[in-house]
N, C-alpha and C. Protein backbone atom coordinates (compact mmCIF):
# COMPACT_ATOMS: atom_id res chain seq x y z
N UNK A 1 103.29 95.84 80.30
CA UNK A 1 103.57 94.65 79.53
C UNK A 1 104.67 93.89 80.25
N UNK A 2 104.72 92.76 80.39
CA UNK A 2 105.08 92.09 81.03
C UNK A 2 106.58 92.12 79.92
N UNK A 3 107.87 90.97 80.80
CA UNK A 3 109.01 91.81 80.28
C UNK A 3 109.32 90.36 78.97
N UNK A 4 108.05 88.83 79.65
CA UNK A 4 108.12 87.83 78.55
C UNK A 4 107.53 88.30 77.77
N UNK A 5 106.18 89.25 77.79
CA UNK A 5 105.74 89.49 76.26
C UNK A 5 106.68 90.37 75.65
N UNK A 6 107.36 91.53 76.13
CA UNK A 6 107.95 92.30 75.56
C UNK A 6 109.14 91.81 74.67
N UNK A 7 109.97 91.01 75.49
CA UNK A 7 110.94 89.71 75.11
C UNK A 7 110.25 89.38 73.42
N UNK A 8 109.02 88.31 73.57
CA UNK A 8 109.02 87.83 72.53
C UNK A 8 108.10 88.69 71.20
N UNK A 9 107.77 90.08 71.61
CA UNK A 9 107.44 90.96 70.54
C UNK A 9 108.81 91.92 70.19
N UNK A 10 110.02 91.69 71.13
CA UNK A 10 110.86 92.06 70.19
C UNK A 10 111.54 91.45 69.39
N UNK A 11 111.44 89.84 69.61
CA UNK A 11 112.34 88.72 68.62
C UNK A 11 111.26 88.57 67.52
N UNK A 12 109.73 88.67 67.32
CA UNK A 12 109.17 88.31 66.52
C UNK A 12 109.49 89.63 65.58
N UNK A 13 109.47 91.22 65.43
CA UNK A 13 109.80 92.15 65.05
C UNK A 13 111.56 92.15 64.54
N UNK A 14 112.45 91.68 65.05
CA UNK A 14 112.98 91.43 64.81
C UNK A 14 113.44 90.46 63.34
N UNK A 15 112.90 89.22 63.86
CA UNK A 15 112.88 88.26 63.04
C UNK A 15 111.96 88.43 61.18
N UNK A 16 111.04 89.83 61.76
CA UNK A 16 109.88 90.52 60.80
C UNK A 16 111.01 91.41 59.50
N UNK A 17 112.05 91.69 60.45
CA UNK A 17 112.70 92.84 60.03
C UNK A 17 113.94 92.17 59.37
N UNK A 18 114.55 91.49 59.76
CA UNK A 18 115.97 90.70 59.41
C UNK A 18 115.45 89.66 58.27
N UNK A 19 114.27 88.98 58.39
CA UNK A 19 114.08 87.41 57.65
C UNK A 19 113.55 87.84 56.19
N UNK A 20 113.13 88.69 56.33
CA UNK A 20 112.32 88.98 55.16
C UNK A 20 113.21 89.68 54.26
N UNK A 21 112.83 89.41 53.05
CA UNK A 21 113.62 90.70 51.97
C UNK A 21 115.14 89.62 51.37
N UNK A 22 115.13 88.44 52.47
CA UNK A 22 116.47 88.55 51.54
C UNK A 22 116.57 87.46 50.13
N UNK A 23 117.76 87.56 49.66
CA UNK A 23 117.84 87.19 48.07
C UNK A 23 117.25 85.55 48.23
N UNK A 24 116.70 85.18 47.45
CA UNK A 24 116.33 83.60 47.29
C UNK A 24 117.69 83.17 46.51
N UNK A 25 118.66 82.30 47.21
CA UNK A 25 119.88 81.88 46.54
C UNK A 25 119.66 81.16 44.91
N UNK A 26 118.39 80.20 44.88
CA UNK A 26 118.13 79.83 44.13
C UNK A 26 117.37 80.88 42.69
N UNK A 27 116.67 81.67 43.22
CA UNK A 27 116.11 82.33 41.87
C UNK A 27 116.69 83.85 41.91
N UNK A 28 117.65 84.22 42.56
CA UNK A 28 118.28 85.15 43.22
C UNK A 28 117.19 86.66 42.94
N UNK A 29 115.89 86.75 43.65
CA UNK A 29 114.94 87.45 43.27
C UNK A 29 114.83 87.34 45.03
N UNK A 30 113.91 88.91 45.06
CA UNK A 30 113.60 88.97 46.61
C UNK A 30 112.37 88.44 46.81
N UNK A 31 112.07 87.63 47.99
CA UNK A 31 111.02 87.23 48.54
C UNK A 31 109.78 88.62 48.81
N UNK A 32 108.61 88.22 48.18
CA UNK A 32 107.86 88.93 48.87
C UNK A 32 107.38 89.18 50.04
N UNK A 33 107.55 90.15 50.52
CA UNK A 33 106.57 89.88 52.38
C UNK A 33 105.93 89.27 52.47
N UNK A 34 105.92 88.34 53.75
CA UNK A 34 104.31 87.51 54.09
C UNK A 34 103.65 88.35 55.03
N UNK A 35 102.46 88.58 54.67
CA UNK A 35 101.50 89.74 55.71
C UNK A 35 101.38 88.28 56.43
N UNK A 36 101.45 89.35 57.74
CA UNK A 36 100.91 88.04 59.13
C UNK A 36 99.24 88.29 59.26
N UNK A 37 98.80 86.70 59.40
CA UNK A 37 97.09 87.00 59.16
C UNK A 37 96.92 87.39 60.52
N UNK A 38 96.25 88.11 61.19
CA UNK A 38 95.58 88.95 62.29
C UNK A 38 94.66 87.99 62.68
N UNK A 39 94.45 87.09 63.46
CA UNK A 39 93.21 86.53 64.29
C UNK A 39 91.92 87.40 64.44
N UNK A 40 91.22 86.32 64.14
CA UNK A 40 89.98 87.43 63.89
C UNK A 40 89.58 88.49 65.88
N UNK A 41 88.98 88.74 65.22
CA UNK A 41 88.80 90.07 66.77
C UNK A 41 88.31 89.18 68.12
N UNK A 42 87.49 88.23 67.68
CA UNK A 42 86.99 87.80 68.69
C UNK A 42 87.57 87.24 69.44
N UNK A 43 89.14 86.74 68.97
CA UNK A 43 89.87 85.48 69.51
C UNK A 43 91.62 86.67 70.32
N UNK A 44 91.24 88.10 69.94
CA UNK A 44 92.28 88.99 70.17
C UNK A 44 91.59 89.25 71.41
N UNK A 45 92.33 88.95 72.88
CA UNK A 45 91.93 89.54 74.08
C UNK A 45 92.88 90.47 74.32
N UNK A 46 92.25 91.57 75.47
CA UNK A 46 93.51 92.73 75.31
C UNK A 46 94.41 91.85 77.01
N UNK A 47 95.74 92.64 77.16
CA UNK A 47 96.44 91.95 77.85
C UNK A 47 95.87 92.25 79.36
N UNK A 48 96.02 91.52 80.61
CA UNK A 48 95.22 91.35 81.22
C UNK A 48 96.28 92.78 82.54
N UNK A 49 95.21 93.29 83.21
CA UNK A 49 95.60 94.21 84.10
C UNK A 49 96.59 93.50 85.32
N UNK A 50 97.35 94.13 85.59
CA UNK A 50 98.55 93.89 86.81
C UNK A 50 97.84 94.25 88.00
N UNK A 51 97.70 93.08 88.81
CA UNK A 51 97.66 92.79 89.95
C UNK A 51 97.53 94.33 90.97
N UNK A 52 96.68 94.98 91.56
CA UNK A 52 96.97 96.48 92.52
C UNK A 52 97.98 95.36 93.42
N UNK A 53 98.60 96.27 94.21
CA UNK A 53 99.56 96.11 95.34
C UNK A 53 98.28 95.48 96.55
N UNK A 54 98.85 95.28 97.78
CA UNK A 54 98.28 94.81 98.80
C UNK A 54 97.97 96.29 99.80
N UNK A 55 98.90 97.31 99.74
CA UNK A 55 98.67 98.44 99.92
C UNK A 55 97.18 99.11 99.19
N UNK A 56 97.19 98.91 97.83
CA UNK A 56 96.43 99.99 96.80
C UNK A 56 95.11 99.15 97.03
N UNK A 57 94.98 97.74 97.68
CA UNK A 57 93.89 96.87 97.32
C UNK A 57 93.09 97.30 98.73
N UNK A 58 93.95 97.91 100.06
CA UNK A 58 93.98 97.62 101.45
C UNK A 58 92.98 99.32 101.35
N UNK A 59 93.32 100.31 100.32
CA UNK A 59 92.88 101.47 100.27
C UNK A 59 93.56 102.49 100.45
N UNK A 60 95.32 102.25 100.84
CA UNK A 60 95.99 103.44 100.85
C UNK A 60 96.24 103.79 102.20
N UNK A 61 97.43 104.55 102.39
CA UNK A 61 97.92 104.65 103.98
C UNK A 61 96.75 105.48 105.16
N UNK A 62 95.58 105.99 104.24
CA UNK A 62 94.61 106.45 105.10
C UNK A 62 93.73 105.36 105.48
N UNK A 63 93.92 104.39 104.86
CA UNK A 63 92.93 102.63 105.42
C UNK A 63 94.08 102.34 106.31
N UNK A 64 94.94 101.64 106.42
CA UNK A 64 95.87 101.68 106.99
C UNK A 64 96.23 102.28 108.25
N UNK A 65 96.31 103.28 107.83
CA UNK A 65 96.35 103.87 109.31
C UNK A 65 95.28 104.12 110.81
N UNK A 66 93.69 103.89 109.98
CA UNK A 66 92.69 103.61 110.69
C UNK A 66 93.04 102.28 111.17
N UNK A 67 92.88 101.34 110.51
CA UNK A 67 93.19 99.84 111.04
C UNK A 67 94.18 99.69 111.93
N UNK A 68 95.49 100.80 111.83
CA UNK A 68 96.42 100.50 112.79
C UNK A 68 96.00 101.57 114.35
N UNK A 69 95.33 102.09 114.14
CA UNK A 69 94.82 102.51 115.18
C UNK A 69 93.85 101.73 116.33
N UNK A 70 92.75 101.30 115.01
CA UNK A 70 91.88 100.49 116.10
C UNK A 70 92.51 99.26 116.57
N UNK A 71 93.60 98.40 116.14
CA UNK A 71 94.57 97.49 116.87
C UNK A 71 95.35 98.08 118.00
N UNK A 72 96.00 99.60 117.97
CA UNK A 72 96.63 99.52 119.09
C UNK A 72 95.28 99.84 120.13
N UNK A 73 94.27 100.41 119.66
CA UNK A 73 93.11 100.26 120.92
C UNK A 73 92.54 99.19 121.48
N UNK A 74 92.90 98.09 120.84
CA UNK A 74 91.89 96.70 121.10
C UNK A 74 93.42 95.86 121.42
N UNK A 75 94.70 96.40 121.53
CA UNK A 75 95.31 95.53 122.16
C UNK A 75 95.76 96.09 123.58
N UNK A 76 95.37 97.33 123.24
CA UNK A 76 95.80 98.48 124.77
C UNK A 76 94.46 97.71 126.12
N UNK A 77 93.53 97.24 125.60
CA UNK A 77 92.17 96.65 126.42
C UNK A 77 92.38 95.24 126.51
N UNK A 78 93.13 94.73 125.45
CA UNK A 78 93.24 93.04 125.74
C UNK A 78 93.67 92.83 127.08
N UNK A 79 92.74 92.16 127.81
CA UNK A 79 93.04 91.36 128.53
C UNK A 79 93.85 90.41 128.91
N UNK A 80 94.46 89.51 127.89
CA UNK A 80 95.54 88.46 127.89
C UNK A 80 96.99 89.26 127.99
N UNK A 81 96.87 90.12 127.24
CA UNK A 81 98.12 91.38 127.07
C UNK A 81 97.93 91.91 128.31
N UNK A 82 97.01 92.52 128.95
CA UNK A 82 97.32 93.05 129.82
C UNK A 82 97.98 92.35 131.57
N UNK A 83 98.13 91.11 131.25
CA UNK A 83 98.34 90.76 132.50
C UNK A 83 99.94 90.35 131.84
N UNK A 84 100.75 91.15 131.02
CA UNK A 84 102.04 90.43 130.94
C UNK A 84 102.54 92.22 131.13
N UNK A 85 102.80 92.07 132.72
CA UNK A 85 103.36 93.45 133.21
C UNK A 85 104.63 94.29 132.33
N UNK A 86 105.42 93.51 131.48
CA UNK A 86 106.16 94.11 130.07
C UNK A 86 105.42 95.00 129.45
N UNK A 87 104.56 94.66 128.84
CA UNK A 87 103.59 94.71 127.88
C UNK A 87 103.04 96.09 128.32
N UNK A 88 102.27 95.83 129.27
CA UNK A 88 101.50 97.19 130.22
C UNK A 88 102.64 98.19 130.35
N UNK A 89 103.56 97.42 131.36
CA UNK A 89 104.80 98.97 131.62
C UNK A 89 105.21 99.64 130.09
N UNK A 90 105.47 98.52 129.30
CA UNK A 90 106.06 99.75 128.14
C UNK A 90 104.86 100.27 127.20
N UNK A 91 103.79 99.77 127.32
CA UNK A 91 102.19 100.67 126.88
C UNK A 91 102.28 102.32 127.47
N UNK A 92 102.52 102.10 128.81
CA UNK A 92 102.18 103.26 129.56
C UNK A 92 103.29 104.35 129.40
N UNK A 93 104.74 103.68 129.10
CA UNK A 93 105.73 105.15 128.85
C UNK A 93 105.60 105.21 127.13
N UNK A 94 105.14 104.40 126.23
CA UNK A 94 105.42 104.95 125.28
C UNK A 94 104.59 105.98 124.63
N UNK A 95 105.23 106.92 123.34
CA UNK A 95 104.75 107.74 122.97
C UNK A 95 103.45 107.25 121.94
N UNK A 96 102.41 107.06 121.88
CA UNK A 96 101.49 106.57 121.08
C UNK A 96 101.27 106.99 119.73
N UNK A 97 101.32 107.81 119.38
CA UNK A 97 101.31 108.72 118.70
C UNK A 97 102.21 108.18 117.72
N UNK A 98 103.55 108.24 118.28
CA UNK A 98 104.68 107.88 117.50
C UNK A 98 104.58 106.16 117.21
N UNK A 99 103.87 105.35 118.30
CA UNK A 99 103.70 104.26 118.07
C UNK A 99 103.02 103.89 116.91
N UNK A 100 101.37 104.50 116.50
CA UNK A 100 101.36 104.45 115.67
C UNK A 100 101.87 105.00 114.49
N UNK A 101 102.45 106.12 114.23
CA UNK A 101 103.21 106.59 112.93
C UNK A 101 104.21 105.63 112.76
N UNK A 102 104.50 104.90 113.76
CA UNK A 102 105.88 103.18 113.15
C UNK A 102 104.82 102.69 112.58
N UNK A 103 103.56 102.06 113.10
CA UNK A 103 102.70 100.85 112.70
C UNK A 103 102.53 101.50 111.47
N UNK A 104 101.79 102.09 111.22
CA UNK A 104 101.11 102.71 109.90
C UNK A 104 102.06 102.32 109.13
N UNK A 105 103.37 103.16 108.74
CA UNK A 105 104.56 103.05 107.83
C UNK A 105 105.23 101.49 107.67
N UNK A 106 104.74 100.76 108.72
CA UNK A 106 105.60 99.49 109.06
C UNK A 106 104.49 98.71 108.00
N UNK A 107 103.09 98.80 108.57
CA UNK A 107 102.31 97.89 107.43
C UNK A 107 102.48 98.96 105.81
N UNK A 108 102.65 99.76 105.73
CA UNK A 108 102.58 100.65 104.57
C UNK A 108 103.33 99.87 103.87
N UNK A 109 104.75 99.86 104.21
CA UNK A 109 105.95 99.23 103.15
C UNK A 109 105.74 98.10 103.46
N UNK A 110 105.36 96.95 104.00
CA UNK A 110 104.90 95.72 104.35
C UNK A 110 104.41 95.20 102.82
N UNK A 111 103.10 96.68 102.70
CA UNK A 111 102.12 95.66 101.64
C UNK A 111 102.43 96.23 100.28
N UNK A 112 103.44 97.05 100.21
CA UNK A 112 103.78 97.31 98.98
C UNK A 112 103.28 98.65 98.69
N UNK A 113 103.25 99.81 99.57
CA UNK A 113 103.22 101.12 99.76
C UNK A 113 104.39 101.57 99.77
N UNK A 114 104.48 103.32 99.35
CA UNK A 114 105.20 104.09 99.39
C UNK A 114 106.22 104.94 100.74
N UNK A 115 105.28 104.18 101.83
CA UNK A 115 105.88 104.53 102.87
C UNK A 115 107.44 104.27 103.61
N UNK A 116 108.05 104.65 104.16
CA UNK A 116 109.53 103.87 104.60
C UNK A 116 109.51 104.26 106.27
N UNK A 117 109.48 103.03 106.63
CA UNK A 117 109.83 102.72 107.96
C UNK A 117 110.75 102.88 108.71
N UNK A 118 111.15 103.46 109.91
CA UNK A 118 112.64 103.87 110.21
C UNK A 118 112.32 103.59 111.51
N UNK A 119 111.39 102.95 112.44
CA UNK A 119 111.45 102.18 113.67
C UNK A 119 112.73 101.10 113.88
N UNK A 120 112.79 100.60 114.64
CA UNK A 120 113.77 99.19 115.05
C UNK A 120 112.84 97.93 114.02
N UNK A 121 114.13 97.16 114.02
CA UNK A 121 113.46 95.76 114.15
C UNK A 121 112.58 95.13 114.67
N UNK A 122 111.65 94.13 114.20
CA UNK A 122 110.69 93.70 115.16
C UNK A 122 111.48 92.91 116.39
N UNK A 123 112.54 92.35 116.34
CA UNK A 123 113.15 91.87 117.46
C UNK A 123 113.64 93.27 118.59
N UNK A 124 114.27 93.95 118.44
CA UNK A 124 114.41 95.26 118.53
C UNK A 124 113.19 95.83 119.76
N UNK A 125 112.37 95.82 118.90
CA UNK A 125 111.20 96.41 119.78
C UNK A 125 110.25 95.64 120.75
N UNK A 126 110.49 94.17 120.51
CA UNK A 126 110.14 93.31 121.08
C UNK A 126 110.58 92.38 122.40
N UNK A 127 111.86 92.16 122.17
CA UNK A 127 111.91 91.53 122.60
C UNK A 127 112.22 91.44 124.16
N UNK A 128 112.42 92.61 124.81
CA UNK A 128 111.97 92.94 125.79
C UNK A 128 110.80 92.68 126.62
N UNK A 129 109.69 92.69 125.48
CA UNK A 129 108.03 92.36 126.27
C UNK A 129 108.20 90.88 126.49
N UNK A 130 108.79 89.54 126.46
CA UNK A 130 108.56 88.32 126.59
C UNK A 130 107.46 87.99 126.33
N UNK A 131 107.08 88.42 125.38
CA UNK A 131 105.76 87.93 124.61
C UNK A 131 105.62 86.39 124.22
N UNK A 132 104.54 85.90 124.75
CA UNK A 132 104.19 84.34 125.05
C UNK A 132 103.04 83.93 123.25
N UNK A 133 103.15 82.86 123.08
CA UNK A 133 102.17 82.83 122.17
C UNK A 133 100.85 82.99 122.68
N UNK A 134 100.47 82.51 123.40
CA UNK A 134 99.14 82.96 123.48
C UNK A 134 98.98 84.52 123.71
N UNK A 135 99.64 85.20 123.93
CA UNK A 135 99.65 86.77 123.91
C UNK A 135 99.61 87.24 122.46
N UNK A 136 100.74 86.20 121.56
CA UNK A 136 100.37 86.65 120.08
C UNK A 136 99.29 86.21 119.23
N UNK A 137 98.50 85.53 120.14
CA UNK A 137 97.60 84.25 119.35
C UNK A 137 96.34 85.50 119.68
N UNK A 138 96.32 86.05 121.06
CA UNK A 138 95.30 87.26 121.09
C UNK A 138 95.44 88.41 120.43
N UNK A 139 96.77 88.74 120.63
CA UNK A 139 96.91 89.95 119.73
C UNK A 139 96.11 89.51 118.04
N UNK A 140 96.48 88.16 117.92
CA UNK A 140 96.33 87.80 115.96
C UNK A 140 94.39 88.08 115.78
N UNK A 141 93.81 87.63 117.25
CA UNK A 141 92.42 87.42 117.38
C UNK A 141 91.58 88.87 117.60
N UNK A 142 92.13 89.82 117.86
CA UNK A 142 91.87 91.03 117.90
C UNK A 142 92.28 91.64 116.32
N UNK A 143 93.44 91.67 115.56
CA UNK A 143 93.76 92.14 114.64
C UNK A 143 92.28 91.67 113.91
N UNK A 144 91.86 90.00 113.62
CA UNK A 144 91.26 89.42 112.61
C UNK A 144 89.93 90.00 112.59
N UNK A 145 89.33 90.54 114.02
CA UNK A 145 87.76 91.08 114.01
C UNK A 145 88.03 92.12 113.71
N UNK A 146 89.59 93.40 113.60
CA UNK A 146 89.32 94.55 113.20
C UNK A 146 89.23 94.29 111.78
N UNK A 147 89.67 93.66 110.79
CA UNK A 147 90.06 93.24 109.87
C UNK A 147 88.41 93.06 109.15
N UNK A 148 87.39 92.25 109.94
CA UNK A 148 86.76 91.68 109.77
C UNK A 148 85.37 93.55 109.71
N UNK A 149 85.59 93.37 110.82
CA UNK A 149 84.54 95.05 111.25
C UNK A 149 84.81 96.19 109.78
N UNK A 150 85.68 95.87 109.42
CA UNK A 150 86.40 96.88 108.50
C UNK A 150 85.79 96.69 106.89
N UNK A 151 85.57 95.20 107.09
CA UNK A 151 85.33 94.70 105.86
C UNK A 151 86.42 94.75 105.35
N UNK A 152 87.21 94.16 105.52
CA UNK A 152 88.15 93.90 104.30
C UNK A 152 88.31 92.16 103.73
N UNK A 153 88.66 92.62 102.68
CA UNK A 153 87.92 90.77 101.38
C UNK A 153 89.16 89.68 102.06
N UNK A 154 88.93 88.57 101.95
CA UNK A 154 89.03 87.67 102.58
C UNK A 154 90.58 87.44 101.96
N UNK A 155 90.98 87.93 100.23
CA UNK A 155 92.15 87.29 100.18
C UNK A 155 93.27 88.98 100.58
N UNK A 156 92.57 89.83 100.81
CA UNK A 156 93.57 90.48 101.48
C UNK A 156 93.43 90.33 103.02
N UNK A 157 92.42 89.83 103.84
CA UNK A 157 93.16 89.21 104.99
C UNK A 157 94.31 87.77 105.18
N UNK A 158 93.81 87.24 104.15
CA UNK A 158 94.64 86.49 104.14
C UNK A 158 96.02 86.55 104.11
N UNK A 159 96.54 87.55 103.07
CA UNK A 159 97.78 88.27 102.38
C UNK A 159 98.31 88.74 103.85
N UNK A 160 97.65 89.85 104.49
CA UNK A 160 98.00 90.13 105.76
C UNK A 160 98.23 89.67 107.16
N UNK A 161 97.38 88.73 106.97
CA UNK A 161 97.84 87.59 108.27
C UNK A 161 99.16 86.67 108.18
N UNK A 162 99.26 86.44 106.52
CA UNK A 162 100.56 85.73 106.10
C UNK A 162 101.46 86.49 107.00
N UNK A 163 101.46 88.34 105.91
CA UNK A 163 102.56 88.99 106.27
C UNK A 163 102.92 89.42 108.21
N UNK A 164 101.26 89.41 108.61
CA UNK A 164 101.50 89.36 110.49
C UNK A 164 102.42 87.71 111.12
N UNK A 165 101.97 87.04 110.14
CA UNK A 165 102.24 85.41 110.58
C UNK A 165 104.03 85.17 110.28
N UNK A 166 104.40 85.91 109.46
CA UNK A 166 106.08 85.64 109.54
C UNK A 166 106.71 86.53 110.35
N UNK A 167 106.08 87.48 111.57
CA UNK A 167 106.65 87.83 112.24
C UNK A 167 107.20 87.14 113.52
N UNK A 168 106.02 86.16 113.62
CA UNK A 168 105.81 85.72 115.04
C UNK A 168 107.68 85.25 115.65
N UNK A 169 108.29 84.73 114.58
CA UNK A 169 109.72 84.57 115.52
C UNK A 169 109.89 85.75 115.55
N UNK A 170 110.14 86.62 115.26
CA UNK A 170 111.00 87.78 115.77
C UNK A 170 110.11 88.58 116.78
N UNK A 171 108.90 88.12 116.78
CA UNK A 171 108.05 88.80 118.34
C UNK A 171 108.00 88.19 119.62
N UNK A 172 107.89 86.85 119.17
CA UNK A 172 107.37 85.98 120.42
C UNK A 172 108.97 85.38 120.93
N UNK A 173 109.04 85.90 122.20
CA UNK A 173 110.11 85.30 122.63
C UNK A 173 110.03 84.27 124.07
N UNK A 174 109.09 84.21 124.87
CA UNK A 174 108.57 83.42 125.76
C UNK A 174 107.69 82.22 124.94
N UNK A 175 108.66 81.16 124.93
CA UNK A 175 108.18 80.03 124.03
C UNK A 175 107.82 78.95 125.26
């Protein structure tokens, strides 16, 4: 329950509890209760379900973590990436493995999962590669067909490209 309905079912209970009962100054006799009339059933909808997370909608850190896999494979082959010798040299010493256990956890708490991230900053880890936009514009074009192959619904790509799309300053540093 939301915390406005809760709010105004405790002032109406309230107001149920305090207003009623007291002396009529004039006939100094107590007011009878007014029963509140109940809307008929048809017009009573029940309250509407809360939104799943972007995590719970995405399928959980085991969706997640597939998706972050087949990105670091389809950016490890990109072509545009691969000719920015940064990019390649620190592909080849890093630990992958561990690369993805950041990604996974990084989109996990991203979309409103239970996971906690303890990698660097995206500047941090970045900014070393001099990553050009068009390097992030391929990387974004590879993410969108895994996205797409995966089937996932259009307003959680959307949600996720937002959340890929406010990274770009803190990635792209060859402007």
């Amino acid at each position: 329950m939301s915390k406005i309905r809760f709010a105004a079912l405790v002032c109406i209970v309230a107001i149920a509890a305090f207003g009623c009962g007291k002396k009529d100054k004039d006939k100094g006799k107590e007011k009878a209760p007014v029963e509140a009339k109940q809307p008929p059933a048809e017009e009573v909808k029940p309250p509407a379900e809360p939104e799943k997370s972007l995590y719970e909608r995405l399928g959980g850190r085991e969706a997640i973590a597939v998706v972050s896999q087949k990105v670091l494979d389809a950016v490890g082959k990109n072509e545009v990436l691969n000719k920015n010798p940064k990019i390649k040299a620190a592909r080849d010493k890093v630990d992958m493995k561990q690369l993805h256990e950041h990604l996974t956890n990084f989109v996990c708490k991203a979309t409103g999962g239970p996971c906690e991230y303890t990698g660097r900053t995206m500047t941090e880890s970045h900014v070393h590669l001099n990553i050009s936009k068009e390097e992030w514009g391929a990387m974004g074009a590879d993410f969108k067909a895994i996205l797409d192959e995966m089937k996932v619904g259009p307003k959680e790509q959307q949600e996720l490209m937002a959340l890929i799309g406010s990274l770009e300053n803190q990635i792209v540093t060859n402007k």
